[in-house]
Protein backbone atom coordinates (compact mmCIF):
# COMPACT_ATOMS: atom_id res chain seq x y z
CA UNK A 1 -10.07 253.59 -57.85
CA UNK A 2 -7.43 253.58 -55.10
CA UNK A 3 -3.55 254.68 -56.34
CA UNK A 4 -2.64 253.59 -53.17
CA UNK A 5 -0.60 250.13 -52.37
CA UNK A 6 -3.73 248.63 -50.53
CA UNK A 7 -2.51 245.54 -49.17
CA UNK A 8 -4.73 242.86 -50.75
CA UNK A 9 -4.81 239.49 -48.81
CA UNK A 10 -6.45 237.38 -51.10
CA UNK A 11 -4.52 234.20 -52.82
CA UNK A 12 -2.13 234.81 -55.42
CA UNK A 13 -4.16 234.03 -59.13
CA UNK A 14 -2.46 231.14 -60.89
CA UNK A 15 -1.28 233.77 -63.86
CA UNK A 16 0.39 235.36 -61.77
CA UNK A 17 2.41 232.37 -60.20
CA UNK A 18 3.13 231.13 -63.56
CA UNK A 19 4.52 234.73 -64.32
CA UNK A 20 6.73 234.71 -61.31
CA UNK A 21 8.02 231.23 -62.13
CA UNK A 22 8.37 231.81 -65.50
CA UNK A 23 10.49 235.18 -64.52
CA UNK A 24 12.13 233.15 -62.01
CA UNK A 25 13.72 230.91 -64.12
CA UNK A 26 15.39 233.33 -66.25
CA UNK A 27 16.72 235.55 -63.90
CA UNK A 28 20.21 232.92 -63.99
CA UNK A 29 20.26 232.47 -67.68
CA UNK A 30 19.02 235.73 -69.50
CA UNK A 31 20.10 239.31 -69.19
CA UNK A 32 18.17 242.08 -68.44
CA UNK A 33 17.24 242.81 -71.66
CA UNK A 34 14.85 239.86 -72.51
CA UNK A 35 13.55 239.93 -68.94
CA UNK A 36 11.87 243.68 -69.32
CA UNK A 37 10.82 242.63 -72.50
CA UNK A 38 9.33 239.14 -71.16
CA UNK A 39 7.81 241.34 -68.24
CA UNK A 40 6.21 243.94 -70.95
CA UNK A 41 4.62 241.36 -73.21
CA UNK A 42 3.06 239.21 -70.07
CA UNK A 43 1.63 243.05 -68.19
CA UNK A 44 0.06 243.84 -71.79
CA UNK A 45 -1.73 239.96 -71.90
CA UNK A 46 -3.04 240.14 -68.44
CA UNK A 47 -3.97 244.06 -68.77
CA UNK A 48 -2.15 245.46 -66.17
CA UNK A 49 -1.47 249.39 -66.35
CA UNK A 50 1.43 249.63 -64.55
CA UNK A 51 4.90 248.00 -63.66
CA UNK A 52 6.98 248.99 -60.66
CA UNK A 53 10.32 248.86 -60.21
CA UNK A 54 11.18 249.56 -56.82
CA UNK A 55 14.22 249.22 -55.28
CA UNK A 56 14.86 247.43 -51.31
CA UNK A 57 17.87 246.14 -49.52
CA UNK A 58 17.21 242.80 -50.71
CA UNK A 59 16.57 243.48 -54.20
CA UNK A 60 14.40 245.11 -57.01
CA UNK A 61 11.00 244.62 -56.15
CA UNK A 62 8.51 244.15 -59.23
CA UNK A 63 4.60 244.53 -59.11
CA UNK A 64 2.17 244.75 -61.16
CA UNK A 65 -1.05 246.98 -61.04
CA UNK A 66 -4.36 245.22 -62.32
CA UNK A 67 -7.34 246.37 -62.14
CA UNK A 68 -6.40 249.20 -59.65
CA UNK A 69 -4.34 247.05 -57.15
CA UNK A 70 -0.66 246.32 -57.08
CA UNK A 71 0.69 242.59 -57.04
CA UNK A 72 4.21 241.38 -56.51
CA UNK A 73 5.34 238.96 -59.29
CA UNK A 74 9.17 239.20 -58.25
CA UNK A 75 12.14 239.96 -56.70
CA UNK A 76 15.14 240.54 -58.77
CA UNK A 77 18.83 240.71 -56.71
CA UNK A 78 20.58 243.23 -56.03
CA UNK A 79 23.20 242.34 -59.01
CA UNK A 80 20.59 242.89 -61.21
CA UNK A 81 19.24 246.05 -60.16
CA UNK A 82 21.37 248.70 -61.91
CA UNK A 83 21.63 246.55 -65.22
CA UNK A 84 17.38 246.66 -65.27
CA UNK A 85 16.71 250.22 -64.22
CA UNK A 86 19.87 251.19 -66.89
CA UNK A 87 17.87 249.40 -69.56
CA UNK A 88 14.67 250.80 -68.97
CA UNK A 89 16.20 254.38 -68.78
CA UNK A 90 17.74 253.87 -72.35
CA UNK A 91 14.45 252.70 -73.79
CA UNK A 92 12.94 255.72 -72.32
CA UNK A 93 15.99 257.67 -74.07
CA UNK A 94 16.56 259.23 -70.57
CA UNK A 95 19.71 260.00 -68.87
CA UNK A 96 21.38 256.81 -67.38
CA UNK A 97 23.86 258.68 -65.38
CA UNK A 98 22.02 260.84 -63.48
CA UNK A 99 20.27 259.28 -60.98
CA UNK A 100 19.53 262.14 -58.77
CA UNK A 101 17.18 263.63 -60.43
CA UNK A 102 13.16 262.60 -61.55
CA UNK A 103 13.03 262.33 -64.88
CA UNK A 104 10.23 261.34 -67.09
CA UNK A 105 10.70 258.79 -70.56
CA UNK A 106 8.88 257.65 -73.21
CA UNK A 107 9.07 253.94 -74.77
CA UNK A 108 7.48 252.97 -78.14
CA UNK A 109 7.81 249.74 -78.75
CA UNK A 110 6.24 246.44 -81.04
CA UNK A 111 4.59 244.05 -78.26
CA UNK A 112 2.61 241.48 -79.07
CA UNK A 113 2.61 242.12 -82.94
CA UNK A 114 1.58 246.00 -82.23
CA UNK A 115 2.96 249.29 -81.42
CA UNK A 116 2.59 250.00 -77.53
CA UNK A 117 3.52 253.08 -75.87
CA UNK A 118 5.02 253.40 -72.56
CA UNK A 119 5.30 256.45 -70.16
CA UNK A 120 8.22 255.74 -68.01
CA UNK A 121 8.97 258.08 -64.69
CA UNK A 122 12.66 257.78 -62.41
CA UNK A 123 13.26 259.20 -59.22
CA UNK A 124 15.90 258.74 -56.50
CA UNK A 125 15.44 256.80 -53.13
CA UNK A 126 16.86 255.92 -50.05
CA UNK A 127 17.73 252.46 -51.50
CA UNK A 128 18.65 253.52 -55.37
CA UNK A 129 16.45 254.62 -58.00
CA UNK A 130 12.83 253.80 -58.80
CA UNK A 131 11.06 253.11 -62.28
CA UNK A 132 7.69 253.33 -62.93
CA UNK A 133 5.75 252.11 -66.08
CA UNK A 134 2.38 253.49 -67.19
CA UNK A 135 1.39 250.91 -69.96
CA UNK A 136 -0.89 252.99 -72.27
CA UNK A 137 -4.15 251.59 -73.71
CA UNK A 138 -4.33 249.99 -77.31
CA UNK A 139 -4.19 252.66 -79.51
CA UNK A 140 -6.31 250.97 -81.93
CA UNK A 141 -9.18 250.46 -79.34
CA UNK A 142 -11.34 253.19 -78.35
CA UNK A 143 -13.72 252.44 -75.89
CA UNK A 144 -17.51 253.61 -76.38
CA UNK A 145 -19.63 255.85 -74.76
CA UNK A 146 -22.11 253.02 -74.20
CA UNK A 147 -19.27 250.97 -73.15
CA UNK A 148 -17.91 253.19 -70.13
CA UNK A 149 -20.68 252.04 -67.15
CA UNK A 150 -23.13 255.05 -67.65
CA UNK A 151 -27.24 254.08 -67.09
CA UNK A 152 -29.56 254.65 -69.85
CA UNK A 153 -30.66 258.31 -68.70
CA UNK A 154 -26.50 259.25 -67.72
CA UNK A 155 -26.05 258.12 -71.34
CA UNK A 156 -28.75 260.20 -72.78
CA UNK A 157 -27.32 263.06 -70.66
CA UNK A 158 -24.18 262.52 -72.22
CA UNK A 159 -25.70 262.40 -75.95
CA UNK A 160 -26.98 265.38 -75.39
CA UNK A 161 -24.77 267.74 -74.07
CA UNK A 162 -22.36 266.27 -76.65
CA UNK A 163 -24.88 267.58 -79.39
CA UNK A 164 -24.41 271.05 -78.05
CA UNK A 165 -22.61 273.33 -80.96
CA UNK A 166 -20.44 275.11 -78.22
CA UNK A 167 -19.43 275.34 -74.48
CA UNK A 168 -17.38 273.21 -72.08
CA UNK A 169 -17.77 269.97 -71.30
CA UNK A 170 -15.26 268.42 -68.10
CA UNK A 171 -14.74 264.78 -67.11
CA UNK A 172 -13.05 265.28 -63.98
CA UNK A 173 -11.61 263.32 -60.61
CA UNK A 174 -8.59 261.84 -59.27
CA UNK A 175 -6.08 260.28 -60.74
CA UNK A 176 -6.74 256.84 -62.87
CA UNK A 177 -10.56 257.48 -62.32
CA UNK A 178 -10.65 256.89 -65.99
CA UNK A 179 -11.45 261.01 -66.92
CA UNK A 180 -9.33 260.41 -70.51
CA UNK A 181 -10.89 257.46 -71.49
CA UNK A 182 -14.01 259.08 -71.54
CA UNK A 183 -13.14 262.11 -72.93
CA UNK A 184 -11.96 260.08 -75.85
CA UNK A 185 -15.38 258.22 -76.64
CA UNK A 186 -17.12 261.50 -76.54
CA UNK A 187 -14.78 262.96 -78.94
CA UNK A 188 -14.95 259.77 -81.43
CA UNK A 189 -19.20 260.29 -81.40
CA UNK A 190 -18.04 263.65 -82.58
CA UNK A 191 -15.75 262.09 -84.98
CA UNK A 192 -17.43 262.82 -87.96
CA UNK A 193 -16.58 264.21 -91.41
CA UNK A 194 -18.21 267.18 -91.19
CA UNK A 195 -16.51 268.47 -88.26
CA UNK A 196 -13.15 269.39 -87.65
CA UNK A 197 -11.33 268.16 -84.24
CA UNK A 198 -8.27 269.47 -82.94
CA UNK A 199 -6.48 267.43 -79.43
CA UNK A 200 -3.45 269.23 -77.60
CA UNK A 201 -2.15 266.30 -75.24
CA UNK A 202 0.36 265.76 -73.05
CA UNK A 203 1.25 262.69 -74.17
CA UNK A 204 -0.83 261.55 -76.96
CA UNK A 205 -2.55 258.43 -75.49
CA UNK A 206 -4.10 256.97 -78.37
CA UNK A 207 -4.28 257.97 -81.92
CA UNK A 208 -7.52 258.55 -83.84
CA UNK A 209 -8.02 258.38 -87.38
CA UNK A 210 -9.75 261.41 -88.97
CA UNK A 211 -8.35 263.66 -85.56
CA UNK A 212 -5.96 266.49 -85.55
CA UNK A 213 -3.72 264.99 -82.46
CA UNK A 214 -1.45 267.62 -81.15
CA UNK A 215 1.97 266.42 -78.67
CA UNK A 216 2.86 268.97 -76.09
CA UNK A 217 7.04 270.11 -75.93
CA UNK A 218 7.61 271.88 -72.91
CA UNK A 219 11.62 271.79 -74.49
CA UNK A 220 10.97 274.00 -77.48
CA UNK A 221 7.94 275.90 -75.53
CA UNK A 222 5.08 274.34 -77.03
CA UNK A 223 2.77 274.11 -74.03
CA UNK A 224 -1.30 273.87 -73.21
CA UNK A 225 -1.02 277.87 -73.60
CA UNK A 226 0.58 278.39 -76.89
CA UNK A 227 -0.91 275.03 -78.35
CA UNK A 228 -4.31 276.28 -77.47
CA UNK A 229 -4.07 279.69 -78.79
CA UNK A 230 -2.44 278.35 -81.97
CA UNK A 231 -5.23 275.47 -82.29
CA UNK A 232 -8.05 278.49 -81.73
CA UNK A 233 -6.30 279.81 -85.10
CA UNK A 234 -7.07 276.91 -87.28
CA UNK A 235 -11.33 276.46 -87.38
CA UNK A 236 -12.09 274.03 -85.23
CA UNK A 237 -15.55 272.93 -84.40
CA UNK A 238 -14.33 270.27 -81.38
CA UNK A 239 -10.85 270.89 -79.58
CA UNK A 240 -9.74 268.08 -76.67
CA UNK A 241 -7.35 269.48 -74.23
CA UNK A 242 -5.70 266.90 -72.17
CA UNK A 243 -6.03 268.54 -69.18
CA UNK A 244 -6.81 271.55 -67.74
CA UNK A 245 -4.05 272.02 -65.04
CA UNK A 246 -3.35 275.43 -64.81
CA UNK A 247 -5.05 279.39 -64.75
CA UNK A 248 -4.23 280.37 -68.34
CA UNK A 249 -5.24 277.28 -69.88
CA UNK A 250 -8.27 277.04 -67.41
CA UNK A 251 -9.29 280.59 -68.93
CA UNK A 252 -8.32 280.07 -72.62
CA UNK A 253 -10.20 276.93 -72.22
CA UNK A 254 -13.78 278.26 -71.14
CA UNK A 255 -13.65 281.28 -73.26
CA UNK A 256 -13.35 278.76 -76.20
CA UNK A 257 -16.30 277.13 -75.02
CA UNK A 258 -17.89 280.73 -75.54
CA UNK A 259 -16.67 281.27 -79.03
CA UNK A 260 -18.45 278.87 -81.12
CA UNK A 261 -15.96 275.59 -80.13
CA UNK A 262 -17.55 272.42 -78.16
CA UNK A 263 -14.32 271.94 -75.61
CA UNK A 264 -13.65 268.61 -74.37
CA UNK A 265 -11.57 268.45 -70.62
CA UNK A 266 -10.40 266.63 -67.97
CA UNK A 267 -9.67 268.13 -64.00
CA UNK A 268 -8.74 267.07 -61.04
CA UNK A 269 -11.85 267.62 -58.72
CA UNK A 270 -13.58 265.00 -56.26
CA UNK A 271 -17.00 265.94 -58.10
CA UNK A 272 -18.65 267.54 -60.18
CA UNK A 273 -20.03 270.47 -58.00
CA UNK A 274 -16.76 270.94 -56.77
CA UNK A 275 -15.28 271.56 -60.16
CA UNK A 276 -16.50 274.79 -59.68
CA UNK A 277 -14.66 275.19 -56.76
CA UNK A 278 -11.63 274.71 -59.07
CA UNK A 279 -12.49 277.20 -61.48
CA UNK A 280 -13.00 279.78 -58.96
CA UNK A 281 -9.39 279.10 -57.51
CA UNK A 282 -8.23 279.53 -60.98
CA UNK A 283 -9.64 283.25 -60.78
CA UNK A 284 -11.78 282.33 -63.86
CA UNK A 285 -15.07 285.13 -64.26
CA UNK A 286 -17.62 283.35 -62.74
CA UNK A 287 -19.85 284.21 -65.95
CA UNK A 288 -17.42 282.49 -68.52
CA UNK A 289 -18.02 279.50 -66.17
CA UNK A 290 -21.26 280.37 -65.84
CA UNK A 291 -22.14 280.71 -69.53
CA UNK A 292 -19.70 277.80 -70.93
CA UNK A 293 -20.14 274.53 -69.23
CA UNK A 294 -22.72 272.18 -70.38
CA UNK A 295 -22.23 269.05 -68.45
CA UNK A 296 -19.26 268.39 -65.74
CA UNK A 297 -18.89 264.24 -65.66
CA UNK A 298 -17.54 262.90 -62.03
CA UNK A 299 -16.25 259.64 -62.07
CA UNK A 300 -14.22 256.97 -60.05
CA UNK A 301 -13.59 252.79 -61.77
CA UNK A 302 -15.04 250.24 -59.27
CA UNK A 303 -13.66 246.69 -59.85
CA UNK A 304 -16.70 244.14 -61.02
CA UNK A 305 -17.19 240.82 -60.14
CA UNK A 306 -15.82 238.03 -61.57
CA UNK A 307 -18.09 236.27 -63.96
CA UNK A 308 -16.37 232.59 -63.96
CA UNK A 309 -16.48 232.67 -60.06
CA UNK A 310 -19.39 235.09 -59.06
CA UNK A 311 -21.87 233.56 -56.79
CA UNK A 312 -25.02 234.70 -55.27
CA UNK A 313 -26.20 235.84 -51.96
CA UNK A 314 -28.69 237.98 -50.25
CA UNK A 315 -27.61 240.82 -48.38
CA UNK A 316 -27.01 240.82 -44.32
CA UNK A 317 -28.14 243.16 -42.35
CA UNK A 318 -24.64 245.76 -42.75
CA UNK A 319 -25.35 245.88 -46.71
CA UNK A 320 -29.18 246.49 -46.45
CA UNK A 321 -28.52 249.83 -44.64
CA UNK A 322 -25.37 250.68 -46.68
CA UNK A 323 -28.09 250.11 -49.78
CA UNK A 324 -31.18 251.51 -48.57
CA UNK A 325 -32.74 248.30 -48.69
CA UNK A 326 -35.18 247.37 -45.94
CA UNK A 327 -34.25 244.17 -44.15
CA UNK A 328 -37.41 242.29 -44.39
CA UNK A 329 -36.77 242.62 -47.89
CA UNK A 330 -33.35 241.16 -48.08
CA UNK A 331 -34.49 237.54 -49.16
CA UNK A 332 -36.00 238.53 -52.47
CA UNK A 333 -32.58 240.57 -53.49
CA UNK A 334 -29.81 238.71 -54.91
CA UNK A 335 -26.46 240.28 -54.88
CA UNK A 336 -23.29 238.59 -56.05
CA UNK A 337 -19.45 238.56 -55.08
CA UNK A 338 -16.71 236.63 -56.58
CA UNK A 339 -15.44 233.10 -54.83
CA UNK A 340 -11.93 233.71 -56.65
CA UNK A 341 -10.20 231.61 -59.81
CA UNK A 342 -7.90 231.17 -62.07
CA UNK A 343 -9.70 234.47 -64.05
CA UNK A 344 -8.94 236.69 -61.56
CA UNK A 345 -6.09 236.84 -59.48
CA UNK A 346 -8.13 234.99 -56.95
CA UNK A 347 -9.69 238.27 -55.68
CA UNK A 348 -12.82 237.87 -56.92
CA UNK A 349 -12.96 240.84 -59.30
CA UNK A 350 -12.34 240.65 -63.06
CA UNK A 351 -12.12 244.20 -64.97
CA UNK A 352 -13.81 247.51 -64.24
CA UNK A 353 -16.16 250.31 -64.69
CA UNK A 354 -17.24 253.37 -64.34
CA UNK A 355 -19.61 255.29 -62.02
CA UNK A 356 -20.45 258.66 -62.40
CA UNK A 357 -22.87 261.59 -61.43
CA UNK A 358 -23.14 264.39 -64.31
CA UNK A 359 -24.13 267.73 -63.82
CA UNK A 360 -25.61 269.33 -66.32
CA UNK A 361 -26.40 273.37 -66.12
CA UNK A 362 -30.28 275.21 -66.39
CA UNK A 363 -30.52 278.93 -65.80
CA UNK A 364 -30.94 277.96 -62.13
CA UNK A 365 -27.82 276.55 -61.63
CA UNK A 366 -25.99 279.08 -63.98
CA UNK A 367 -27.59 281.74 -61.35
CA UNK A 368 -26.07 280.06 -58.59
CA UNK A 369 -22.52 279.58 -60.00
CA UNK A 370 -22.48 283.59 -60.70
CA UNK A 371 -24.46 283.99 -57.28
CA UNK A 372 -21.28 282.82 -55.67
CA UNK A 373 -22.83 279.71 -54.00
CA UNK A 374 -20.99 277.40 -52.09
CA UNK A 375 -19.93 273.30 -52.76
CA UNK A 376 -22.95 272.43 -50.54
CA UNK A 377 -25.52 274.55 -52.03
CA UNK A 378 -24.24 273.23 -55.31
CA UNK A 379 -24.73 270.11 -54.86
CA UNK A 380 -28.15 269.97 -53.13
CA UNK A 381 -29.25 271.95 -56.05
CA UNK A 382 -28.01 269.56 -58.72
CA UNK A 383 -29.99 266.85 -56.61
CA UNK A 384 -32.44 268.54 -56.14
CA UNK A 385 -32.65 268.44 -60.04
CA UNK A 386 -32.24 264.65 -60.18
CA UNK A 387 -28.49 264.56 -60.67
CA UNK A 388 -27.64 260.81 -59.44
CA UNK A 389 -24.70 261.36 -57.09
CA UNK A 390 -21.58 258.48 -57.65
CA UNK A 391 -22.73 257.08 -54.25
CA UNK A 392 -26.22 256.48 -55.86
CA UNK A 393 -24.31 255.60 -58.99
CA UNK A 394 -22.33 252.98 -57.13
CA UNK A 395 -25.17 251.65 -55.10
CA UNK A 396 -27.26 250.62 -58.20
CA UNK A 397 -24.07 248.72 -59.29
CA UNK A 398 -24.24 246.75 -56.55
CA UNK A 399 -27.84 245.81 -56.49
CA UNK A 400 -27.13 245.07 -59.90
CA UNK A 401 -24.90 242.45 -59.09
CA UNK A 402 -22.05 243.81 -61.05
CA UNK A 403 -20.28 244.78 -58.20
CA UNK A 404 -19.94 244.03 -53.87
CA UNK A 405 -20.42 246.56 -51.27
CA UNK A 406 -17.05 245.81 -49.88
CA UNK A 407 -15.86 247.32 -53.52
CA UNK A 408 -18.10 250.35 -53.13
CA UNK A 409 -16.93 251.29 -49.60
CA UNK A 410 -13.35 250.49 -50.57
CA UNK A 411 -13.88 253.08 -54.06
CA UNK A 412 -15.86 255.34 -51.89
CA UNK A 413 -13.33 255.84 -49.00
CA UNK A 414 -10.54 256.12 -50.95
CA UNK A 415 -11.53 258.78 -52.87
CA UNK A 416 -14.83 260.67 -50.97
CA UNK A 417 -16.95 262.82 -52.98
């Protein structure tokens, strides 16, 4: 999924013009006050997962991320400016006068008859400060494992490693790839009465009945380090970190795997071979790695087509090589792409899921990791072994007709494997 603030030059969607008039319209008559909240209750109906506040010459620009992309809804005027980013700072119980300074918030609040949480994030620019939203999920809705985009046999792959009694298991890749959202469905098929599950976040994204959710305090020293050693302390049979960011926890982390504890992760790393890459720069023993993981899931969100809108057509000469599909073949496949509505921003693309490759570890490949072997060798070996790579994994969404090859390439490139 691209972070990035891709230009996208299809139409403006009809919600989203109704949104900027709406906003429009009270911008004369309202303070800022009922605008952010307006503004929060419309970004939580249309399921955006973040609102930016950034400040110009002319004004405060506002846009809202959907489905990976960011789209303006509106400009606010300068005399607004300081009155908006002040109120979002004291809903964030941050520090209104110091505008100098990042600084990072945190907003619970009741939208749309529920509790919502908010990460909010400040920092200074040329042109005033900046605000940034991340609008957490529902934190009554978990999504399922069979709900995340896996195939059947990536899903079996899953099951299994999850049935493992110990080791490591890592969802990793870049940011908003959708690593925690997975983590969480394979901790709720562990959710069961019999076992005990401890989760040391940083925030707490979503609470879980029948889960022993743990909130990291860097101000009174309660970090991954100390949480996780304390956590180790308590009997756990499952234990979610957040994310492993860092040597110690990296370490504490894997040897936990070793000890009798199935450890749930996320990581930054473009895939899964290269995970190990990660582990090695952490100057974790290559046989803790070696010995502890059971299954590293890669992953990136790919945008699907828009059901109201999609239409069919067979693939030109371009998308039969990017597909491995031989031309004279093309007229019996039927791909689809969206023509754009009211559904979806006019971009064709409702919604998203996942694609993945998972690695999952033999003797073989527990040889080479202790061997020393290299990204490369890694990899051909896992495919070697039928791991699916997230190219493959994207290419079979396309000829599946639940997403484009444009949306592949864009996915793809953005974030290369």
């Amino acid at each position: 999924m691209s972070e990035s603030g891709e230009t996208d030059s299809a139409p403006v969607e009809s919600r989203e013009i109704a949104l900027q008039e709406e906003l429009r319209e009270l911008i004369d008559v309202v303070g800022p006050a009922p605008l952010v909240d307006l503004l929060l209750e419309r970004a939580f109906q249309i399921g955006a997962t973040d609102i930016h506040f950034d400040p110009t010459p002319s004004g405060l620009r506002v846009r809202l991320r959907v489905d990976g992309l960011l789209h303006d809804v509106v400009q606010l005027p300068p005399t607004m400016m300081s009155q908006v980013i002040s109120r979002l700072k004291l809903m964030g119980d941050m520090n209104i006068t110091e505008r100098r300074l990042a600084q990072d918030g945190h907003i619970s609040n009741t939208v749309l008859g529920q509790q919502r949480d908010i990460r909010v994030g400040s920092g200074p620019t040329i042109h005033g400060e900046r605000i940034v939203l991340r609008l957490m999920p529902d934190a009554g809705t978990l999504t399922q494992l069979e709900e995340l985009g896996f195939d059947e046999e990536q899903e079996e792959t899953v099951r299994r490693a999850l049935s493992a009694p110990y080791g490591t298991i890592l969802s990793v890749g870049p940011v908003g790839s959708g690593k925690s959202t997975t983590t969480y469905a394979c901790a709720e098929l562990l959710n069961l009465p019999t076992k005990s599950i401890i989760t040391i976040e940083d925030p707490v994204e979503r609470r879980v009945e029948g889960v022993n959710q743990l909130q990291i305090d860097s101000k009174i020293g309660l970090n991954f380090v100390s949480a996780l050693r304390g956590a180790l302390r308590q009997d756990p049979n499952v234990m979610m970190i957040g994310e492993i960011r860092d040597p110690e926890t990296a370490r504490i982390g894997v040897r936990a795997g070793l000890t009798g504890v199935l450890v749930l992760s996320t990581l930054h790393a473009n895939d899964a071979a290269s995970t190990i890459d990660v582990f090695r720069q952490f100057d974790v023993p290559a046989m803790f790695v070696a010995d502890s993981l059971q299954a590293i899931i890669s992953q990136r969100l790919i945008r699907k087509v828009c059901t109201d809108c999609r239409v069919s057509h067979h693939p030109d000469e371009t998308m039969c090589e990017a597909l491995g599909i031989d031309p004279a073949e093309a007229e019996s496949v039927e791909l689809f792409r969206g023509a754009g509505c009211d559904s979806c921003f006019h971009t064709g693309y409702h919604g998203r899921t996942g694609i993945f490759e998972i690695l999952t570890f033999d003797q073989e490949l527990r040889d080479a990791i202790l061997r020393g072997k290299s990204h490369g060798e890694m990899l051909e070996l896992a495919k070697s072994k039928g791991m699916k790579t997230l190219e493959t994994s994207a290419m079979d969404k396309v000829k599946a007709g639940i997403t484009t090859v444009e949306e592949m390439h864009r996915v793809m490139m953005a974030f290369p494997a």
